[in-house]
N, C-alpha and C. Protein backbone atom coordinates (compact mmCIF):
# COMPACT_ATOMS: atom_id res chain seq x y z
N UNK A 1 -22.09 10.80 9.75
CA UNK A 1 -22.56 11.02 8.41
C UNK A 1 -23.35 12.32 8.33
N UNK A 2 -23.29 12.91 7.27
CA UNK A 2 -23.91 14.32 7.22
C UNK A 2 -25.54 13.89 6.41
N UNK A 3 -26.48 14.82 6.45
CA UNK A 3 -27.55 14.24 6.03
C UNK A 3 -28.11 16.08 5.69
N UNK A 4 -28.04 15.98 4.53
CA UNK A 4 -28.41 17.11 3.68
C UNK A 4 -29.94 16.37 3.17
N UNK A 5 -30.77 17.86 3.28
CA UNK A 5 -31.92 17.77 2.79
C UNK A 5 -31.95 18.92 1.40
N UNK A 6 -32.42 17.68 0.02
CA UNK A 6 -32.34 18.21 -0.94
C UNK A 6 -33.87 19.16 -1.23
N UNK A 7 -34.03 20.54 -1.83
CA UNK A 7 -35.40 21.00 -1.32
C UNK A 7 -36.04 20.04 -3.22
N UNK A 8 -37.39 20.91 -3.29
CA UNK A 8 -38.00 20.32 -3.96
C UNK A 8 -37.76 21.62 -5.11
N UNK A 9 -37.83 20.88 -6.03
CA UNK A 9 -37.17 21.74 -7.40
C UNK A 9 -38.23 22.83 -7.43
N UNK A 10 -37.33 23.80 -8.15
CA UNK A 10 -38.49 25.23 -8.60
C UNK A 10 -38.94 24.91 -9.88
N UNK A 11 -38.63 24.29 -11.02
CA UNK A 11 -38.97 24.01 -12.25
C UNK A 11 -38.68 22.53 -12.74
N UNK A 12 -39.92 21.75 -13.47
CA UNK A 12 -39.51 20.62 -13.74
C UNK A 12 -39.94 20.46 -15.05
N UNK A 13 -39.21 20.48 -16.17
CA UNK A 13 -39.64 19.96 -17.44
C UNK A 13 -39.66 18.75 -17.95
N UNK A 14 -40.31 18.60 -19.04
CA UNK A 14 -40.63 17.13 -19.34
C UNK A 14 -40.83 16.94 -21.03
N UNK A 15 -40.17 16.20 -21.38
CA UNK A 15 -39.75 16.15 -22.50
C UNK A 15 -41.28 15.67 -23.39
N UNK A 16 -41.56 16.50 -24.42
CA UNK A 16 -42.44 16.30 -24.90
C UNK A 16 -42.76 15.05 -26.11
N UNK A 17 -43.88 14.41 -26.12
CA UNK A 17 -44.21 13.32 -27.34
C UNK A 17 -43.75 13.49 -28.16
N UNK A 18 -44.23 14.44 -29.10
CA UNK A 18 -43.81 14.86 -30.44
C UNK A 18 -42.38 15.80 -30.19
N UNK A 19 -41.33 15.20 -30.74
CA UNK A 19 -39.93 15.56 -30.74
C UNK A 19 -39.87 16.82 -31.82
N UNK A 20 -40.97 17.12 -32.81
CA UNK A 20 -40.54 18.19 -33.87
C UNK A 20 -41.33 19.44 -33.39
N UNK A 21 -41.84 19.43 -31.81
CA UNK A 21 -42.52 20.62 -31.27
C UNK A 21 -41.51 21.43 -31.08
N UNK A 22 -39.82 20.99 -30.94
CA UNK A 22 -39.05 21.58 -30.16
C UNK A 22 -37.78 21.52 -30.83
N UNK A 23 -36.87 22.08 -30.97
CA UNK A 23 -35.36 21.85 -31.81
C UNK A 23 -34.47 21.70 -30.18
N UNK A 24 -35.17 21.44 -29.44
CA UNK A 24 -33.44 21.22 -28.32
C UNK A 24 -34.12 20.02 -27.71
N UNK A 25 -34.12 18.82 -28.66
CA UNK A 25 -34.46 17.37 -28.38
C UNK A 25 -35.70 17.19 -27.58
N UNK A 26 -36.64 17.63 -28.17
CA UNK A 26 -38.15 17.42 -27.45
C UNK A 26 -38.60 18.81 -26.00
N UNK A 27 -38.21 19.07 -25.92
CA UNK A 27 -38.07 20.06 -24.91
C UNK A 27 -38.72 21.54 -25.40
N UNK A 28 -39.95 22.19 -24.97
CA UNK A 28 -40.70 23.11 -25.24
C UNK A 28 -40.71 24.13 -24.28
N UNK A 29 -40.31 24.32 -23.17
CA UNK A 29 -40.45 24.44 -21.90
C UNK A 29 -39.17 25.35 -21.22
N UNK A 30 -38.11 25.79 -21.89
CA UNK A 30 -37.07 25.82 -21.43
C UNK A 30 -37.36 27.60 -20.77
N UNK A 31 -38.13 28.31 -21.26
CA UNK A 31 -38.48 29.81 -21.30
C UNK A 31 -38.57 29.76 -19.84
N UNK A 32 -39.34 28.72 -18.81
CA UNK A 32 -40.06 28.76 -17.55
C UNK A 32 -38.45 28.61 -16.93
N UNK A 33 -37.46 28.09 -17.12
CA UNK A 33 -36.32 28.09 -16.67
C UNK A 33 -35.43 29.89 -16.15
N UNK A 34 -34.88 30.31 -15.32
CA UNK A 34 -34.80 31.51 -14.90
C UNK A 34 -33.70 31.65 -15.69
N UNK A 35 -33.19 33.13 -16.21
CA UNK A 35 -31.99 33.71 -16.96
C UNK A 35 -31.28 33.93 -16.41
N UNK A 36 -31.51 34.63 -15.10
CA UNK A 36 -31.02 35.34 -14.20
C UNK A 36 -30.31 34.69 -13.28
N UNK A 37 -30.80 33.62 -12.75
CA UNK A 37 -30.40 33.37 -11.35
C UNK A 37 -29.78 32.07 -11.86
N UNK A 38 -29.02 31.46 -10.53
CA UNK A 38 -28.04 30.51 -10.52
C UNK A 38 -28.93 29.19 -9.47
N UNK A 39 -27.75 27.89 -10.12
CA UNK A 39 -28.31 26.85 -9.19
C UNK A 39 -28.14 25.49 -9.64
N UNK A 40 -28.54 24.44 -9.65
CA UNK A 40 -28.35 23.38 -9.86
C UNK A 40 -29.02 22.81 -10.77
N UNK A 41 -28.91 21.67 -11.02
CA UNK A 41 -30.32 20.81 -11.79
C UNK A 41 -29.88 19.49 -12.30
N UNK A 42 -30.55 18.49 -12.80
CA UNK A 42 -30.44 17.22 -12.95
C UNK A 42 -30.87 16.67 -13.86
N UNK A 43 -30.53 16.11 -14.76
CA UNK A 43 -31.18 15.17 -15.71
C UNK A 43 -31.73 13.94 -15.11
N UNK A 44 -32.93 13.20 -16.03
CA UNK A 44 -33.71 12.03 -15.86
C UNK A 44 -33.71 11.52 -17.03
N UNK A 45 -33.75 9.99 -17.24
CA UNK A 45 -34.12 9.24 -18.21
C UNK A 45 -35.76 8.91 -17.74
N UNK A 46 -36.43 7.97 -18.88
CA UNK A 46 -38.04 8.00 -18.89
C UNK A 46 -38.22 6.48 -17.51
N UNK A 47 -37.15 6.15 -16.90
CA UNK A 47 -37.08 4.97 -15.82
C UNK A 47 -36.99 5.95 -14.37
N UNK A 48 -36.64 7.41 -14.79
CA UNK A 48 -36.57 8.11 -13.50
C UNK A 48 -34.90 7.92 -12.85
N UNK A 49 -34.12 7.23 -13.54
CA UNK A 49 -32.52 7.24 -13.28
C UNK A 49 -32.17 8.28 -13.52
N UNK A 50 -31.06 9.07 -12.41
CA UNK A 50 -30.11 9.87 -12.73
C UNK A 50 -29.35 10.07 -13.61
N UNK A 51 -29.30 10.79 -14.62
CA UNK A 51 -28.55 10.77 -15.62
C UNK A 51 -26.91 11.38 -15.16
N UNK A 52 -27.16 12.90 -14.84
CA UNK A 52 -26.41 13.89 -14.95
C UNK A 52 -26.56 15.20 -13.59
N UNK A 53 -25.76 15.65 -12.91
CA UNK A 53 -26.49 16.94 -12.07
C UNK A 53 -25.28 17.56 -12.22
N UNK A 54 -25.90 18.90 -12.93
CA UNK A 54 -25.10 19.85 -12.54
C UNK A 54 -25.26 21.25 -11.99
N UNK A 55 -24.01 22.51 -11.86
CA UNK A 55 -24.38 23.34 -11.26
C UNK A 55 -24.54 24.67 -12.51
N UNK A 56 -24.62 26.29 -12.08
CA UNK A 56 -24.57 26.97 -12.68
C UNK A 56 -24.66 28.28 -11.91
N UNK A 57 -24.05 29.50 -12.76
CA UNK A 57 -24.29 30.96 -12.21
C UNK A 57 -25.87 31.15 -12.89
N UNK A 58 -25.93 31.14 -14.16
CA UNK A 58 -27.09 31.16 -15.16
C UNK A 58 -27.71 29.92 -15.70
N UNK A 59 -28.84 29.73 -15.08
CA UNK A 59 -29.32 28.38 -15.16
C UNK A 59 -29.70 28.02 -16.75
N UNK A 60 -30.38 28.81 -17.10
CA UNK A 60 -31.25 28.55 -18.32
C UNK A 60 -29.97 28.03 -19.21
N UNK A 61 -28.69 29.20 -19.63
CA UNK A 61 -27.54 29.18 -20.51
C UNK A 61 -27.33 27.51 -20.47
N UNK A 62 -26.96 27.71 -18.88
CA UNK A 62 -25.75 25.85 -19.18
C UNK A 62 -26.19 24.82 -19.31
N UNK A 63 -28.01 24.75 -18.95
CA UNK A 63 -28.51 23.94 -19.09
C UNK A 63 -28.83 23.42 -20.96
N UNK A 64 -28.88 24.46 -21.61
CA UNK A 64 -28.91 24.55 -22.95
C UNK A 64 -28.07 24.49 -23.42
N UNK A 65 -26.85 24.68 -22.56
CA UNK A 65 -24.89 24.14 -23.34
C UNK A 65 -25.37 22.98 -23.97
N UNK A 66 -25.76 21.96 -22.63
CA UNK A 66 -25.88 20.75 -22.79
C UNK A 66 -25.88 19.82 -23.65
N UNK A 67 -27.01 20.54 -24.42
CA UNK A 67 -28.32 20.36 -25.49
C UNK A 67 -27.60 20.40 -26.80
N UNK A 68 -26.86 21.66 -26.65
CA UNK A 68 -26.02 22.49 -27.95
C UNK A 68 -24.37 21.75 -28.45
N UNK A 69 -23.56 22.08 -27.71
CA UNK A 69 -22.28 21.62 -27.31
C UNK A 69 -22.09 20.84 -27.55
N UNK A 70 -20.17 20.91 -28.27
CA UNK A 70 -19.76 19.17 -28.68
C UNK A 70 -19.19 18.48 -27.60
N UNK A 71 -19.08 19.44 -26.58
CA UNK A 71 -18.07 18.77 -25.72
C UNK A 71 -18.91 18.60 -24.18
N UNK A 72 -19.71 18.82 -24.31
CA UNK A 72 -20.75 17.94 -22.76
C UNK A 72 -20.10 16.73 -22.66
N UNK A 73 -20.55 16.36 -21.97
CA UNK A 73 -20.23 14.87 -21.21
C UNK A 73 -21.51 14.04 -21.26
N UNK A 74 -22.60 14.88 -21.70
CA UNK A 74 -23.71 14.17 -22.16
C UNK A 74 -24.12 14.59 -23.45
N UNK A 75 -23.29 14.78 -24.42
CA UNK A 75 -23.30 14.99 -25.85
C UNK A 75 -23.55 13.67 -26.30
N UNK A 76 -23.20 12.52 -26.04
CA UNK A 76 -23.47 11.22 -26.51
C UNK A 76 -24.81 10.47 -26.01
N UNK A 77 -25.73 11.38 -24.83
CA UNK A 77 -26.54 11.05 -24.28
C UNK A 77 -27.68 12.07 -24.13
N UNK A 78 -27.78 12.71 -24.86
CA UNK A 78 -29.44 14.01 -25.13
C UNK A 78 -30.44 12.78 -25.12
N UNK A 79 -30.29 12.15 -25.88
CA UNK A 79 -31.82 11.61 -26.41
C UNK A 79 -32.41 10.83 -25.15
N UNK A 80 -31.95 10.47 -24.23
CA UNK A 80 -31.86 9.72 -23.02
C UNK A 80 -32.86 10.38 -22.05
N UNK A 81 -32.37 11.91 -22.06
CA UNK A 81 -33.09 12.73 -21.27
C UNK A 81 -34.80 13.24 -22.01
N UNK A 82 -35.44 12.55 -20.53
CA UNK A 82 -36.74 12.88 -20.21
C UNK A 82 -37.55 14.27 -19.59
N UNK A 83 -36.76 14.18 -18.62
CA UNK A 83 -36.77 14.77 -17.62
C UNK A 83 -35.86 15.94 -17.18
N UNK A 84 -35.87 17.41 -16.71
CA UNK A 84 -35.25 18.07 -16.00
C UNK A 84 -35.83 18.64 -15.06
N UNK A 85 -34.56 19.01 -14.03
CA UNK A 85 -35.12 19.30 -12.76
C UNK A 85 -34.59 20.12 -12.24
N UNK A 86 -34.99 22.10 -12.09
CA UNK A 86 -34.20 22.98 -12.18
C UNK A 86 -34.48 23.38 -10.57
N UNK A 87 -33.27 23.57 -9.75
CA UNK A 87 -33.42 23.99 -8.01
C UNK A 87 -32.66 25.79 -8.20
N UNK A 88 -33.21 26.31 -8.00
CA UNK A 88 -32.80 27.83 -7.86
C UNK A 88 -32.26 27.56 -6.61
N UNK A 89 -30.37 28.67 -6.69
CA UNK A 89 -30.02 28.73 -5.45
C UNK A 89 -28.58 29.94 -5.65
N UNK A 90 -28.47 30.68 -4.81
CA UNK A 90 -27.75 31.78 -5.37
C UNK A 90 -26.38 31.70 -4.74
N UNK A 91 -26.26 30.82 -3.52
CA UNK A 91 -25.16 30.35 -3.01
C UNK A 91 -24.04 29.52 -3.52
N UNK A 92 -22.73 29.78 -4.13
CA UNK A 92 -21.65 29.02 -4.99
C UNK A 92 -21.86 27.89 -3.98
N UNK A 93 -21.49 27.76 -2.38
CA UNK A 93 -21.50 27.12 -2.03
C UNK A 93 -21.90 26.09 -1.64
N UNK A 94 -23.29 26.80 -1.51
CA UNK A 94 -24.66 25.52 -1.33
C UNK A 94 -24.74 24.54 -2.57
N UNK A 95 -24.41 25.56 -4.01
CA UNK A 95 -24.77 25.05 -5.18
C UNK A 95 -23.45 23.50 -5.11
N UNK A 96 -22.34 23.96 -4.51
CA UNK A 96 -21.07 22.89 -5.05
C UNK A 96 -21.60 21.33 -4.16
N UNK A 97 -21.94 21.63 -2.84
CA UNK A 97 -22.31 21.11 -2.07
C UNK A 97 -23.52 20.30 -2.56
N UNK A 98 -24.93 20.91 -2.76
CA UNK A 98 -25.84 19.93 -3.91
C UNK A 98 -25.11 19.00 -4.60
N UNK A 99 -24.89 20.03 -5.57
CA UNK A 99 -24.19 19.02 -6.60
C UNK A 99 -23.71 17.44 -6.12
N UNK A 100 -22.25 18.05 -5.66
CA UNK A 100 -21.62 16.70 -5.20
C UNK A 100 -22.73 15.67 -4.23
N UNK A 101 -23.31 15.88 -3.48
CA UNK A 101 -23.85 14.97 -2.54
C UNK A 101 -25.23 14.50 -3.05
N UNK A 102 -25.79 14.92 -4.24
CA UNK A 102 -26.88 14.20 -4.88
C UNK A 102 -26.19 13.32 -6.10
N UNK A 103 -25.01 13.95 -6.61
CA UNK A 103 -24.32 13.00 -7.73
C UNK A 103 -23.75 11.62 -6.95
N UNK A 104 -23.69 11.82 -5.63
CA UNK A 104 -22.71 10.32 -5.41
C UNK A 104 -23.50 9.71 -4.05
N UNK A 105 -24.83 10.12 -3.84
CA UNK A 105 -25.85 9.69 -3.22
C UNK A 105 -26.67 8.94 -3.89
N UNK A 106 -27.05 9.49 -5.02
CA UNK A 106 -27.95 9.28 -6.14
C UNK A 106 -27.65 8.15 -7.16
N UNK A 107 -26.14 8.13 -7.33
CA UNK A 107 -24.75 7.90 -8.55
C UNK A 107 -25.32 8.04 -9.69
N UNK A 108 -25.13 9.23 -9.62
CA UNK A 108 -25.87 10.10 -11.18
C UNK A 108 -24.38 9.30 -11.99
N UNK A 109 -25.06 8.80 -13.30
CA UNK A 109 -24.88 7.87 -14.65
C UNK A 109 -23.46 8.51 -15.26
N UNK A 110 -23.67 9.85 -15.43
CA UNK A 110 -22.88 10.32 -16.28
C UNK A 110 -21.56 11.35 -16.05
N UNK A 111 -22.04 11.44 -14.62
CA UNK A 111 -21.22 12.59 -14.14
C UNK A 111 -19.65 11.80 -13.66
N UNK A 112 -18.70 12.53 -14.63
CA UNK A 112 -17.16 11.95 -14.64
C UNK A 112 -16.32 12.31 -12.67
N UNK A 113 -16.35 13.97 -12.70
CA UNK A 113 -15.54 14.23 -11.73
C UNK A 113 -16.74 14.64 -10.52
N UNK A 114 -16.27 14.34 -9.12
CA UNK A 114 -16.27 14.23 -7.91
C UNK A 114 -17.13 13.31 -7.64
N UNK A 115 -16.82 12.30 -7.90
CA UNK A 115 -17.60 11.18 -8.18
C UNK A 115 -16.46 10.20 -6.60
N UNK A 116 -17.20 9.99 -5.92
CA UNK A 116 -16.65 9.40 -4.91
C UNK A 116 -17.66 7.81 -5.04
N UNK A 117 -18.11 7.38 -5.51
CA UNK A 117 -18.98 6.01 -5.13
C UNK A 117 -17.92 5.31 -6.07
N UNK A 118 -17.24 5.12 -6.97
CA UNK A 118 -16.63 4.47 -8.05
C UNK A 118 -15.35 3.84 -7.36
């Protein structure tokens, strides 16, 4: 068995009380998120369950697809999310590798493909 150590996130936001502080579903916070750089990240519900993890070249952008977009895979599930959890990492590879082995370690909720626990 392989045993990957996941590091500890560079940015963690948290969905704020008052939902009308923010137009991208409670969320005030997104600026501290990097433009530049690439990497992973994860959704949370307010129980601390995995929602969602995904990857990116530009973190801040796809993480705000999310939010925006008709066609997420968590378009039916924004309001759910509490929690994000942004890991800077500039490696495609490291990033594919995260991904998959915290989504089906974890069995993140929402995530359709490379889903091996199902």
């Amino acid at each position: 068995m392989i045993n990957i150590t996941i590091p500890e996130p560079d940015v963690t936001i948290l969905k704020q009380k008052d939902p009308q502080l923010s137009h991208i579903y409670g969320f005030t916070d997104f600026h501290l998120i990097t433009r530049e750089k690439g990497g992973f990240f994860a959704f949370y519900n307010d129980k601390d369950e995995l929602l969602f993890v995904g990857k990116a070249r530009k973190l801040r952008q796809r993480i705000k697809k999310h939010f925006e977009d008709t066609v997420s895979v968590m378009k039916n599930h924004r309001e759910e999310v509490t929690k994000i959890e942004v890991f800077e990492n500039e490696s495609p590879l490291e990033r594919e590798l995260y991904e998959t082995y915290i989504l089906n370690t974890r069995q993140a909720k929402y995530n359709v493909e490379k889903v091996f626990y199902k």
